[in-house]
C-alpha atoms as a PDB file:
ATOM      1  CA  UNK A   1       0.000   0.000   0.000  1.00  0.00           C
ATOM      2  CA  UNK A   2       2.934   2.480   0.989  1.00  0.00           C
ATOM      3  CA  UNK A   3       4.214   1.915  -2.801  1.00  0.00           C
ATOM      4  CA  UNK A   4       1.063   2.740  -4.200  1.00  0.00           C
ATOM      5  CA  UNK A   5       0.590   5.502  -2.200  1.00  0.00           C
ATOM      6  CA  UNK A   6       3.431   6.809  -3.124  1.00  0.00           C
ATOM      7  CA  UNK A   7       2.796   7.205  -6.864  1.00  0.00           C
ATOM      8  CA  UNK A   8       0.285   9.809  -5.775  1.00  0.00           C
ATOM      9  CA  UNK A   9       2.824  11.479  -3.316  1.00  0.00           C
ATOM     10  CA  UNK A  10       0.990  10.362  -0.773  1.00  0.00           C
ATOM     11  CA  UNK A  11       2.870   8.815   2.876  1.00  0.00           C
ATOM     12  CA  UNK A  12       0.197   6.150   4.949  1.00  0.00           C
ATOM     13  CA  UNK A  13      -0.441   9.171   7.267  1.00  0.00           C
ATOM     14  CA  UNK A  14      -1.253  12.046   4.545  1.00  0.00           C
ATOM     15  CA  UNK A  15      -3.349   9.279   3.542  1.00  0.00           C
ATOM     16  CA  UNK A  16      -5.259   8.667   6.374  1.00  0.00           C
ATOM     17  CA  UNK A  17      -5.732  13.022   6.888  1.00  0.00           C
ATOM     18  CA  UNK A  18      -7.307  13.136   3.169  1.00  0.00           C
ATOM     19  CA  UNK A  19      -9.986  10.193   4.533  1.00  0.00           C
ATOM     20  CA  UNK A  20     -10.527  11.954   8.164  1.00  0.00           C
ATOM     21  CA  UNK A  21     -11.220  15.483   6.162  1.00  0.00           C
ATOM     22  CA  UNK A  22     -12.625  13.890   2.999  1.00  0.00           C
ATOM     23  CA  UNK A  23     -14.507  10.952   4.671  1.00  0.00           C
ATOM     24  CA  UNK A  24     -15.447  11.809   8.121  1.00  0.00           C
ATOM     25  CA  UNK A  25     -15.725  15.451   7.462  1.00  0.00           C
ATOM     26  CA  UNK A  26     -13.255  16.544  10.395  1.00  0.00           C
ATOM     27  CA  UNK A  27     -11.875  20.256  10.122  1.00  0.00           C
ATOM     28  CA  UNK A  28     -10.429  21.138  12.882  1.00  0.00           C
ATOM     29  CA  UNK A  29      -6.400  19.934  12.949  1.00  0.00           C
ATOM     30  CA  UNK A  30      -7.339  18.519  16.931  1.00  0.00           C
ATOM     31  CA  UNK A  31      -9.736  16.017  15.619  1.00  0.00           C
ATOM     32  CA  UNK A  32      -8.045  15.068  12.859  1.00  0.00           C
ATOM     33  CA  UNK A  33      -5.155  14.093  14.995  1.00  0.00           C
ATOM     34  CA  UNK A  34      -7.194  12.117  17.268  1.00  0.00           C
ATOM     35  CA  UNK A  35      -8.667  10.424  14.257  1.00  0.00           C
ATOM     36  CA  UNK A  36      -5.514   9.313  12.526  1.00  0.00           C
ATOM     37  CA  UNK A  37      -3.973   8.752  15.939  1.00  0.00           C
ATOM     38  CA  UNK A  38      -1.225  10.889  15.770  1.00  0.00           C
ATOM     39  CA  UNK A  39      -0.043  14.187  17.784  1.00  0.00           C
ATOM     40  CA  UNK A  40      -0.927  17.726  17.590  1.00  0.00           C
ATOM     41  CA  UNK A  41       2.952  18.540  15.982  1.00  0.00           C
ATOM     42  CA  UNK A  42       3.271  15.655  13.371  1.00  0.00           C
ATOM     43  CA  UNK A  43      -0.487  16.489  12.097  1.00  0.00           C
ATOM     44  CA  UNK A  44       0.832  20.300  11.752  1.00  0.00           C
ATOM     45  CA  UNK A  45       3.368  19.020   9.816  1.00  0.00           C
ATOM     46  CA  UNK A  46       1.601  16.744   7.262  1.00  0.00           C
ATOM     47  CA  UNK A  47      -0.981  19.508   7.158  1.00  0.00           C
ATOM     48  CA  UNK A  48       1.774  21.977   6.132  1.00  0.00           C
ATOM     49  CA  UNK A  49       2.850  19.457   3.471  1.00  0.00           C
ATOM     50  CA  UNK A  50      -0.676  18.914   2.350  1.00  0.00           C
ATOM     51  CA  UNK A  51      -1.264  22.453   2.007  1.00  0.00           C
ATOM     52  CA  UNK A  52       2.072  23.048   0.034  1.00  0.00           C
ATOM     53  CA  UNK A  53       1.067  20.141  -2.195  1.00  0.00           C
ATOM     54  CA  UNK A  54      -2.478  21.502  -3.092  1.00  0.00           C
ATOM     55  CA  UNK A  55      -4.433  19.341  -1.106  1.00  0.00           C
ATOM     56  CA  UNK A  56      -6.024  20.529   1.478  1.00  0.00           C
ATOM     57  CA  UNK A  57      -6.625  24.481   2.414  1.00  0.00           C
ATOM     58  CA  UNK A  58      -6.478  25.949   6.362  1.00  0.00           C
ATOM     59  CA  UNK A  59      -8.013  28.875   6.966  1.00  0.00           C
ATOM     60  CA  UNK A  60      -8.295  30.618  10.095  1.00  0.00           C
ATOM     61  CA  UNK A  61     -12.272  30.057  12.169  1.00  0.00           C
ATOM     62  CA  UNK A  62     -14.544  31.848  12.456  1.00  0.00           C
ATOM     63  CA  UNK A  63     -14.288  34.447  15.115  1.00  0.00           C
ATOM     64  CA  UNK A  64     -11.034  33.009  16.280  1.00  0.00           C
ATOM     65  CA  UNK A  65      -8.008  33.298  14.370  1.00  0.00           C
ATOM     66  CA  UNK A  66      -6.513  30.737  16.360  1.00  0.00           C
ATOM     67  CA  UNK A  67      -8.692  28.213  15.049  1.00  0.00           C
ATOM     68  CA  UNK A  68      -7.983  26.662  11.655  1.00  0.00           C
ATOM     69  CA  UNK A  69     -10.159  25.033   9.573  1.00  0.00           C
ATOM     70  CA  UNK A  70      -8.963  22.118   6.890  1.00  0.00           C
ATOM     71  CA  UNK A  71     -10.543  21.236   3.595  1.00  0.00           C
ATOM     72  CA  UNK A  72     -10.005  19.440   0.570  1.00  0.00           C
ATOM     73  CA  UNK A  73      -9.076  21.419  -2.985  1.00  0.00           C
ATOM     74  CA  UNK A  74     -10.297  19.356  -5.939  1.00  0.00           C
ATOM     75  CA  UNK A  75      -6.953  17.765  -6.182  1.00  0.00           C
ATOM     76  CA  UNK A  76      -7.178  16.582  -2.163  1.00  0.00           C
ATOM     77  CA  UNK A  77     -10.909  14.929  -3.394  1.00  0.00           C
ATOM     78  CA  UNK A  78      -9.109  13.631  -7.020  1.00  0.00           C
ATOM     79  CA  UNK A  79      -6.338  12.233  -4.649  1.00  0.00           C
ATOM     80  CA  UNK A  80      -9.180  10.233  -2.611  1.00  0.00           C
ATOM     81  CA  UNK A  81     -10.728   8.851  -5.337  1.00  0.00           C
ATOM     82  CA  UNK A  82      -7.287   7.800  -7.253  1.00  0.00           C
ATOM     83  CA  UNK A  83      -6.261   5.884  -3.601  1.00  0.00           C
ATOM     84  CA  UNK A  84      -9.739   4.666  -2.850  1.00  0.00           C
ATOM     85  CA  UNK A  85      -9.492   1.420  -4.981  1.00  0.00           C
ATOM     86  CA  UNK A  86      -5.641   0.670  -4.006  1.00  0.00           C
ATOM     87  CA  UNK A  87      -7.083   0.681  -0.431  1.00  0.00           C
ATOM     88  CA  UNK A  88      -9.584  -1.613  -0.996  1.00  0.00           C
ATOM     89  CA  UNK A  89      -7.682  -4.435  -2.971  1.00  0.00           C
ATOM     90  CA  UNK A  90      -5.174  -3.971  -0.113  1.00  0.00           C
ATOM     91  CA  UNK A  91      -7.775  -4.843   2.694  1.00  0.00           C
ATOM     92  CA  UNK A  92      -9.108  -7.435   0.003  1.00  0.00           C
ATOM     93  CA  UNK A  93      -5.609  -8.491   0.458  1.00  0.00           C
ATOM     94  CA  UNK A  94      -5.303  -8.281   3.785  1.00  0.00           C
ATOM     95  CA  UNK A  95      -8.236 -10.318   4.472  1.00  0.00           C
ATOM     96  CA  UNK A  96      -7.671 -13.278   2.234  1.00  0.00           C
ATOM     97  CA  UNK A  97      -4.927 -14.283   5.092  1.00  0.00           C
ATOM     98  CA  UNK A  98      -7.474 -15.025   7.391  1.00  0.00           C
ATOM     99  CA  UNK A  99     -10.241 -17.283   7.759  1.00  0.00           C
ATOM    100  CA  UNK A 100     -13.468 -15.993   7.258  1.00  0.00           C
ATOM    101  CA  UNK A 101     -13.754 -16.719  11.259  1.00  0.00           C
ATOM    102  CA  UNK A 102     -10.707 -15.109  12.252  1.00  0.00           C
ATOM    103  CA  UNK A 103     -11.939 -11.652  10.266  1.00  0.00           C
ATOM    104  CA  UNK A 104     -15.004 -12.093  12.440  1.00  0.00           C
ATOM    105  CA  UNK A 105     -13.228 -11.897  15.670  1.00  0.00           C
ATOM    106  CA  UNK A 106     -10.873  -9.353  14.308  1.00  0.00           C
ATOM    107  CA  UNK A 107     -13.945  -6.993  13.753  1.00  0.00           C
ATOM    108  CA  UNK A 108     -15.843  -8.021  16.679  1.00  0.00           C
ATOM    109  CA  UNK A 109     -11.967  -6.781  19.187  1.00  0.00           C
ATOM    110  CA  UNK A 110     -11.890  -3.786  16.642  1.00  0.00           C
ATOM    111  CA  UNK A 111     -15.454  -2.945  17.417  1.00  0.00           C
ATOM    112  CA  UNK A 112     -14.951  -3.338  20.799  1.00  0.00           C
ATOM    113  CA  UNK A 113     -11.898  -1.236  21.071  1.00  0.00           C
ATOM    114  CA  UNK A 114     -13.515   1.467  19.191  1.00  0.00           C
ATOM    115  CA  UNK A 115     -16.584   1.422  21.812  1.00  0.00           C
ATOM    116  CA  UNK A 116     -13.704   1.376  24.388  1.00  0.00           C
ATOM    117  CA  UNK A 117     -12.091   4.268  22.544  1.00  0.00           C
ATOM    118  CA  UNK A 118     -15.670   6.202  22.730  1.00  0.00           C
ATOM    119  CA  UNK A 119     -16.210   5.689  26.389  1.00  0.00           C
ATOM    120  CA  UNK A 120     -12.504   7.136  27.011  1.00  0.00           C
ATOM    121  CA  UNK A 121     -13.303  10.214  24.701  1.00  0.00           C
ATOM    122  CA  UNK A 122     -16.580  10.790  25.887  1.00  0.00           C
ATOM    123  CA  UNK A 123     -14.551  10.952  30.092  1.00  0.00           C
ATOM    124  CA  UNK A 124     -12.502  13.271  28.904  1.00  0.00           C
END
């Protein structure tokens, strides 16, 4: 996947920003962090990148120029659909390794550490 990636000058983790601001529709560089499960710093830094690269925009919030807000430019959303399918015939790939009861398990522990996940955000 990192090699395909790459022909769109793309790393795993710029990536995994375009799907948190193109997919999930985060736009604040806080939740995107939290989403691709990195820190405040190295998501400043791949947002810088992004930016530079014509991805994704940052402007400041509304009412708050401390706040930024990301986006996608039409070459961020041409990037996601370009990646899309080299995602999915690597989790196609991915999941021929294991039985078709051992992908069952895996998503029931991944559901339950994303519930676990919730309940720890939701504490905060």
């Amino acid at each position: 996947m990192d090699e395909q990636l790459k022909t769109l000058g793309l790393t795993r983790t710029t990536w995994c920003v375009l799907l948190a601001v193109g997919n999930e529709n985060l736009t604040q560089p806080s939740d995107i962090a939290d989403f691709v499960g990195i820190d405040r710093t190295a998501t400043s830094r791949a947002l810088r990148g992004m930016e530079a690269d014509d991805l994704i925009t940052r402007a400041s919030g509304d009412g708050d120029r401390r706040t930024r807000c990301v986006t996608l430019t039409l070459k961020g959303e041409e990037t996601i659909r370009l990646a899309t399918p080299m995602a999915r015939t690597n989790a196609q790939a991915i999941a021929k390794e294991l039985a078709p009861e051992e992908r069952a398990e895996l998503l029931r522990l991944l559901g339950k550490l994303r519930k676990a996940e919730d309940v720890t955000l939701n504490t905060l």
